[in-house]
Protein backbone atom coordinates (compact mmCIF):
# COMPACT_ATOMS: atom_id res chain seq x y z
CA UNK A 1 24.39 -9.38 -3.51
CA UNK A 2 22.11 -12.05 -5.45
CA UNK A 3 18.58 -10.44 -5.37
CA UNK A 4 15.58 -13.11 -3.12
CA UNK A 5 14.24 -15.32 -5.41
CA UNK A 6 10.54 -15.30 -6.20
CA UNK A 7 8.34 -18.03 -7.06
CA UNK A 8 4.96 -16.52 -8.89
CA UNK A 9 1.99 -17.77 -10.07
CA UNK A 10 -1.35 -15.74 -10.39
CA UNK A 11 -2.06 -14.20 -6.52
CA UNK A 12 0.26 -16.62 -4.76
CA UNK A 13 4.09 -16.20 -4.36
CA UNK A 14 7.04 -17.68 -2.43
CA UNK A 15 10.28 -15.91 -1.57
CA UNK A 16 13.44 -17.48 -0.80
CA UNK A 17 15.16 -15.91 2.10
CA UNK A 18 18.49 -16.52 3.70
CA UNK A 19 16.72 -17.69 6.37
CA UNK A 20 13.19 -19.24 5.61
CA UNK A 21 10.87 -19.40 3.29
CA UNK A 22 8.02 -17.22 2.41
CA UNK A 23 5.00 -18.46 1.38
CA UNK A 24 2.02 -16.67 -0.09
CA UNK A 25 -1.38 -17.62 -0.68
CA UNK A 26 -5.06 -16.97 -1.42
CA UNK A 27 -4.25 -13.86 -2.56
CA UNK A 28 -2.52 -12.55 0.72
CA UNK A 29 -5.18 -14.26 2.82
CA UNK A 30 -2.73 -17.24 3.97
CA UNK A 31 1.19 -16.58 4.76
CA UNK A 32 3.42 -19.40 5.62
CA UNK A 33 7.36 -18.62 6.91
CA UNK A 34 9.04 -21.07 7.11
CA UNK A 35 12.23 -21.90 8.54
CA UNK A 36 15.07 -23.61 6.59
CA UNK A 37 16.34 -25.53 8.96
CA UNK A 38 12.67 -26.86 9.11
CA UNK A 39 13.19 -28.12 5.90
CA UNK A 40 14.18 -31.80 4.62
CA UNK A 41 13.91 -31.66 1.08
CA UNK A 42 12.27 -30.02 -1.95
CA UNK A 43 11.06 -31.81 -5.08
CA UNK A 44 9.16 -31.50 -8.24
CA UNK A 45 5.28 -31.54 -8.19
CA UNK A 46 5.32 -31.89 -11.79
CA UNK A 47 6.40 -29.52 -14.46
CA UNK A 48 5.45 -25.95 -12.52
CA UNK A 49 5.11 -26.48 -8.76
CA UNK A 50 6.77 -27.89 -5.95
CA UNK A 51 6.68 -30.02 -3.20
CA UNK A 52 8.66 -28.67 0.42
CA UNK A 53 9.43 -31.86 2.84
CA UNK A 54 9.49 -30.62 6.53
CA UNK A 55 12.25 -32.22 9.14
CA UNK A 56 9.00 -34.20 10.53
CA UNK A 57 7.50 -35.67 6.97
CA UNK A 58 4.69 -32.45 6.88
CA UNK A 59 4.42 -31.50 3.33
CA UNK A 60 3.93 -27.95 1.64
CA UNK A 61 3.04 -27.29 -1.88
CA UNK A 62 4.45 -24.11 -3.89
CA UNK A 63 2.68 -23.07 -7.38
CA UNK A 64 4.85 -22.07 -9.98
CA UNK A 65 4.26 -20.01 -13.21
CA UNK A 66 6.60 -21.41 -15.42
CA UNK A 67 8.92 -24.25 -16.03
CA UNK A 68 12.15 -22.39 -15.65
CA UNK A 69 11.14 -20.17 -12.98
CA UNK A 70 10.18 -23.26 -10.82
CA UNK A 71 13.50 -24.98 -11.73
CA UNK A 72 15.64 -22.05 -10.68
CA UNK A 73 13.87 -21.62 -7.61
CA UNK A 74 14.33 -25.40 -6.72
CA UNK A 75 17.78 -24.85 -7.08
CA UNK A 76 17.86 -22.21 -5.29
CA UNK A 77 16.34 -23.41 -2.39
CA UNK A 78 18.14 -26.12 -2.06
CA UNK A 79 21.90 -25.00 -2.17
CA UNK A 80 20.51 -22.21 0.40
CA UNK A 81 19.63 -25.48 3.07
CA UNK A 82 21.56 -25.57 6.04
CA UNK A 83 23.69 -28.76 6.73
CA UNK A 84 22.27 -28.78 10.24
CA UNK A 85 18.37 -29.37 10.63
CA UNK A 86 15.61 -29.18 13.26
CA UNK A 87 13.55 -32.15 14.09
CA UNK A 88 10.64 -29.94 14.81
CA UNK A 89 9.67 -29.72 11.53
CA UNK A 90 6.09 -28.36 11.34
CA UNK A 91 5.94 -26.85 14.94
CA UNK A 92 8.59 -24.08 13.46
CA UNK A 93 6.76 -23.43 11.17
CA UNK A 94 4.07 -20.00 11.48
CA UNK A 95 1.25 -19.75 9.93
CA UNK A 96 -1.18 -16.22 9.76
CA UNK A 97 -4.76 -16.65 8.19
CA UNK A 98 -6.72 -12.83 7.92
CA UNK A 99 -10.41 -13.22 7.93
CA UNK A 100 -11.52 -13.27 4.30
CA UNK A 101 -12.58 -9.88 2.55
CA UNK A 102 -16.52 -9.67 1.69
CA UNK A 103 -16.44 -6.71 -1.22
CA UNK A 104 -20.02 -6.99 -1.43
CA UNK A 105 -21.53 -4.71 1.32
CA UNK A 106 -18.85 -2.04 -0.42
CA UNK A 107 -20.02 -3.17 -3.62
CA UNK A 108 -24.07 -2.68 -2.48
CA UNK A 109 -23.30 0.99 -1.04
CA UNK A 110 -21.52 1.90 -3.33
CA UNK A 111 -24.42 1.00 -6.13
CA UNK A 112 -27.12 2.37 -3.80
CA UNK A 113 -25.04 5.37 -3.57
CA UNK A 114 -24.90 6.14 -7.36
CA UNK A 115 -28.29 5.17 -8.23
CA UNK A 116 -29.77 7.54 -4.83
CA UNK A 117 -27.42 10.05 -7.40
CA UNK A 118 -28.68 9.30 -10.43
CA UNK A 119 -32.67 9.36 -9.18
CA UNK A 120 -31.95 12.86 -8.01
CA UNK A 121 -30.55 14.20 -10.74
CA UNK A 122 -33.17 12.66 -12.45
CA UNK A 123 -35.91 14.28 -10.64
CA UNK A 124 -34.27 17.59 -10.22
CA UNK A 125 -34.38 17.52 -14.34
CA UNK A 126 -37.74 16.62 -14.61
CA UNK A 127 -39.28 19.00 -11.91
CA UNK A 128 -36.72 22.03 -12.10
CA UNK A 129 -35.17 21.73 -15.82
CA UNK A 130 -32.00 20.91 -17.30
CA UNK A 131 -30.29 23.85 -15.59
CA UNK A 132 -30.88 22.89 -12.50
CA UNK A 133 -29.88 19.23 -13.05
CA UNK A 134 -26.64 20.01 -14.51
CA UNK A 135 -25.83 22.44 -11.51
CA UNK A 136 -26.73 19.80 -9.39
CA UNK A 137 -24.20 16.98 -10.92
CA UNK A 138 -21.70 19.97 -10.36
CA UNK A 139 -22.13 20.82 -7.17
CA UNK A 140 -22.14 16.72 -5.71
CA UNK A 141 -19.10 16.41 -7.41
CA UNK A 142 -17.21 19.71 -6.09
CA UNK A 143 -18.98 18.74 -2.38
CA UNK A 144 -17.46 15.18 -2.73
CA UNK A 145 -14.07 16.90 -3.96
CA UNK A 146 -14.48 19.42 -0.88
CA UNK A 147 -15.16 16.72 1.32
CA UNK A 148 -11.90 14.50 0.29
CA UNK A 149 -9.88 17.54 0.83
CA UNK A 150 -11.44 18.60 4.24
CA UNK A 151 -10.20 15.01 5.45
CA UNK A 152 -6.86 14.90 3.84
CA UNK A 153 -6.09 18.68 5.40
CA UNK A 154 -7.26 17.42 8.59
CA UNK A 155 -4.96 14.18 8.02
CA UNK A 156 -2.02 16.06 7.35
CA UNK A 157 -2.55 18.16 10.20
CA UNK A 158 -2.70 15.51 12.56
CA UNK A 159 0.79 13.33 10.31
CA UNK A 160 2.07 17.72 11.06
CA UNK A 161 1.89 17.42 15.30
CA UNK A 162 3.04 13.80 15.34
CA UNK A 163 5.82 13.95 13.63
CA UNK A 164 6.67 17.44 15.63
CA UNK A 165 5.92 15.34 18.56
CA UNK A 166 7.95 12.35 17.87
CA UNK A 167 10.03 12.45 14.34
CA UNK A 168 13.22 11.81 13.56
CA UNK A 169 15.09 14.16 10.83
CA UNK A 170 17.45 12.56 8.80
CA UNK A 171 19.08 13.53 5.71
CA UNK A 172 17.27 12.09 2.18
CA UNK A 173 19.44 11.55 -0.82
CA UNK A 174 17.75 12.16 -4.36
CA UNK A 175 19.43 10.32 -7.56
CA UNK A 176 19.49 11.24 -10.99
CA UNK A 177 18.33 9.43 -13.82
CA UNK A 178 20.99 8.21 -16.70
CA UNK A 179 20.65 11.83 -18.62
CA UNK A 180 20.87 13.65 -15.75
CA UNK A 181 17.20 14.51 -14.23
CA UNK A 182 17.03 14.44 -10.85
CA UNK A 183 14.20 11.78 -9.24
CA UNK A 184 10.85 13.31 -8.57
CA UNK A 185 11.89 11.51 -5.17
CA UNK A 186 14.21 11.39 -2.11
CA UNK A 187 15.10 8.40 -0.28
CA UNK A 188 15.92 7.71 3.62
CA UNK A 189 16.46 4.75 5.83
CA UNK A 190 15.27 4.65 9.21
CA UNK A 191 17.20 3.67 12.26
CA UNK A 192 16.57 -0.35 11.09
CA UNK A 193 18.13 0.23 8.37
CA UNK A 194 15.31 0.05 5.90
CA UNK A 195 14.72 1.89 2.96
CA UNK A 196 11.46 4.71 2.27
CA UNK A 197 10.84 7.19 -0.22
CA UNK A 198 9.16 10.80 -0.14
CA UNK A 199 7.99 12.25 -3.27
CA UNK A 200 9.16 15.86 -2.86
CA UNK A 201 9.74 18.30 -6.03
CA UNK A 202 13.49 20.44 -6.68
CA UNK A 203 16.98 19.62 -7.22
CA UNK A 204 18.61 19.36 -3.89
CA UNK A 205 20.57 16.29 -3.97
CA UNK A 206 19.87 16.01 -0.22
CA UNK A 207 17.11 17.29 2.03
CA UNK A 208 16.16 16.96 5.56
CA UNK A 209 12.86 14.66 5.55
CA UNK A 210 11.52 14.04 9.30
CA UNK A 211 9.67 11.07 9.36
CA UNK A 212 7.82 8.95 12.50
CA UNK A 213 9.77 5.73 14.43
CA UNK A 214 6.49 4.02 14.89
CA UNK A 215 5.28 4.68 11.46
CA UNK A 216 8.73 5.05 9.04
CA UNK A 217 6.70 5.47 5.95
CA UNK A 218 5.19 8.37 7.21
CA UNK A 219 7.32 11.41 6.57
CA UNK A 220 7.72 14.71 5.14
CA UNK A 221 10.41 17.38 4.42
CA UNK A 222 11.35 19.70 6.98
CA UNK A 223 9.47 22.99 6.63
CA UNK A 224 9.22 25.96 9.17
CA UNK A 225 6.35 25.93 11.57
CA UNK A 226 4.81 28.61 10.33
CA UNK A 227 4.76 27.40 7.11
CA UNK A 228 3.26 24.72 7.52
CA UNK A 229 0.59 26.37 9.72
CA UNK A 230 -0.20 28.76 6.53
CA UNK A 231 -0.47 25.77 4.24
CA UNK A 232 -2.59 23.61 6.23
CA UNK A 233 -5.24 26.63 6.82
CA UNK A 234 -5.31 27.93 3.02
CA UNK A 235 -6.18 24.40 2.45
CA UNK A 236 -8.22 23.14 4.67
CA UNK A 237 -9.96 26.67 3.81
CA UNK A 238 -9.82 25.82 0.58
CA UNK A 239 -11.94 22.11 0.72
CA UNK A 240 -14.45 23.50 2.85
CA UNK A 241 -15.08 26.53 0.20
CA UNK A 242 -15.80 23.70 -2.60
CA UNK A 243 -17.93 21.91 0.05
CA UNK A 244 -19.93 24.63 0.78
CA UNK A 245 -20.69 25.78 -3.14
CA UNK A 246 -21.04 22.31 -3.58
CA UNK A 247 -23.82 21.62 -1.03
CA UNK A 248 -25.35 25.09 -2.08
CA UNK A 249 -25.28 23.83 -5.50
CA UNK A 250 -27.23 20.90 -4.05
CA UNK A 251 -29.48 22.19 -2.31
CA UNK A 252 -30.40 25.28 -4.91
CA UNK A 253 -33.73 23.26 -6.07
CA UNK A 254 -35.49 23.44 -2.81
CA UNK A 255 -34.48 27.28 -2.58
């Protein structure tokens, strides 16, 4: 089977398909499928892009990185055109625009965040001596580390009683590499017959991975329910142990 063809340059990228034609653009902001049998004609839009004539004369431009690229992928579009087209043209054609991303209120936090840090280290220094700063750089960064953990515990839990609620077991095959390591991964398919991958350690060439309908990627390997139970407390134990030395640490100058 000839592997889709993709046309590349910078953020934006069209994919042939046996069926349509993928267009990406604006980094992800603005996808385009459209239909083949939408389609007219494709041209050159000189030496790196081109130029997609819909059934009804609407026009769509493709960016292309490099000469060759763009000339394969011409070809390639146009021996996969079906003999038969639609009229419609344009009005096959979908269209998806997400609301553009504004990085700078993360951006803002995130600054006023490290320099709220950095002015109380500061004055922790200069009223309660070096000690007591270091300690205190410590401790926010085991409290931040405790905190992250807390969550992802608490996450897992929650993946834990879905998946016993509603997952699917199936059993994940694990390949080798070329001198004979086993992947540091299994793989599954799910009942649509795509393809997912679960980074689980050992040697098993196959293990039972349960994963969720709704949510395919979301999966994990089989384990007893106790098990799990024990390894979910330990650590969520565990995170809120660094959180709590953590905000000690923290809070040690005021003591």
């Amino acid at each position: 089977m000839i592997s889709s063809q993709v046309l590349v340059k910078g953020n934006d990228a069209a994919t042939l398909h046996p069926d349509r034609l993928s267009i990406s653009q604006e980094a992800g902001r603005v996808r385009k499928e459209i239909p083949l049998v939408a389609v007219r004609r494709a041209g050159r839009d000189g030496e790196t892009g081109i130029r997609v004539h819909l059934t009804d004369g609407e026009i769509h431009w493709i960016a292309g990185g490099n000469a060759t690229a763009t000339e394969a992928f011409l070809d390639a579009l146009t021996a996969a055109l079906p003999e038969e087209r639609d009229p419609a043209g344009s009005a096959l054609v979908t269209v998806v625009e997400k609301a553009p991303f504004t990085a700078w209120p993360w951006w803002t936090g995130g600054i006023a965040v490290l320099l709220a840090y950095v002015g109380y280290v500061t004055w922790v220094g200069g009223n309660h001596g070096v000690g007591h700063a270091v300690l205190t750089s410590v401790a926010l960064f085991g409290a931040v580390c405790g905190l992250l953990g807390a969550l992802g515990a608490v996450s897992s839990f929650l993946d834990g009683r879905t998946l016993a609620r509603r997952g699917i077991t199936v059993v994940a095959t694990r390949g080798r590499y070329p001198n004979g390591k086993p992947h540091g991964y299994v793989t599954y398919t799910d009942s649509s017959g795509n393809e997912y991958m679960n980074q689980t350690t050992g040697s098993s060439p196959t293990v039972h991975v349960v994963y969720d309908p709704e949510r395919p990627a979301t999966s994990r390997v089989r384990q007893t329910f106790t098990w799990m139970t024990v390894k979910h407390a330990l650590g969520l134990a565990t995170a809120l142990g660094f959180l709590w030395l953590g905000v000690l640490g923290v809070a040690a100058p005021f003591r």
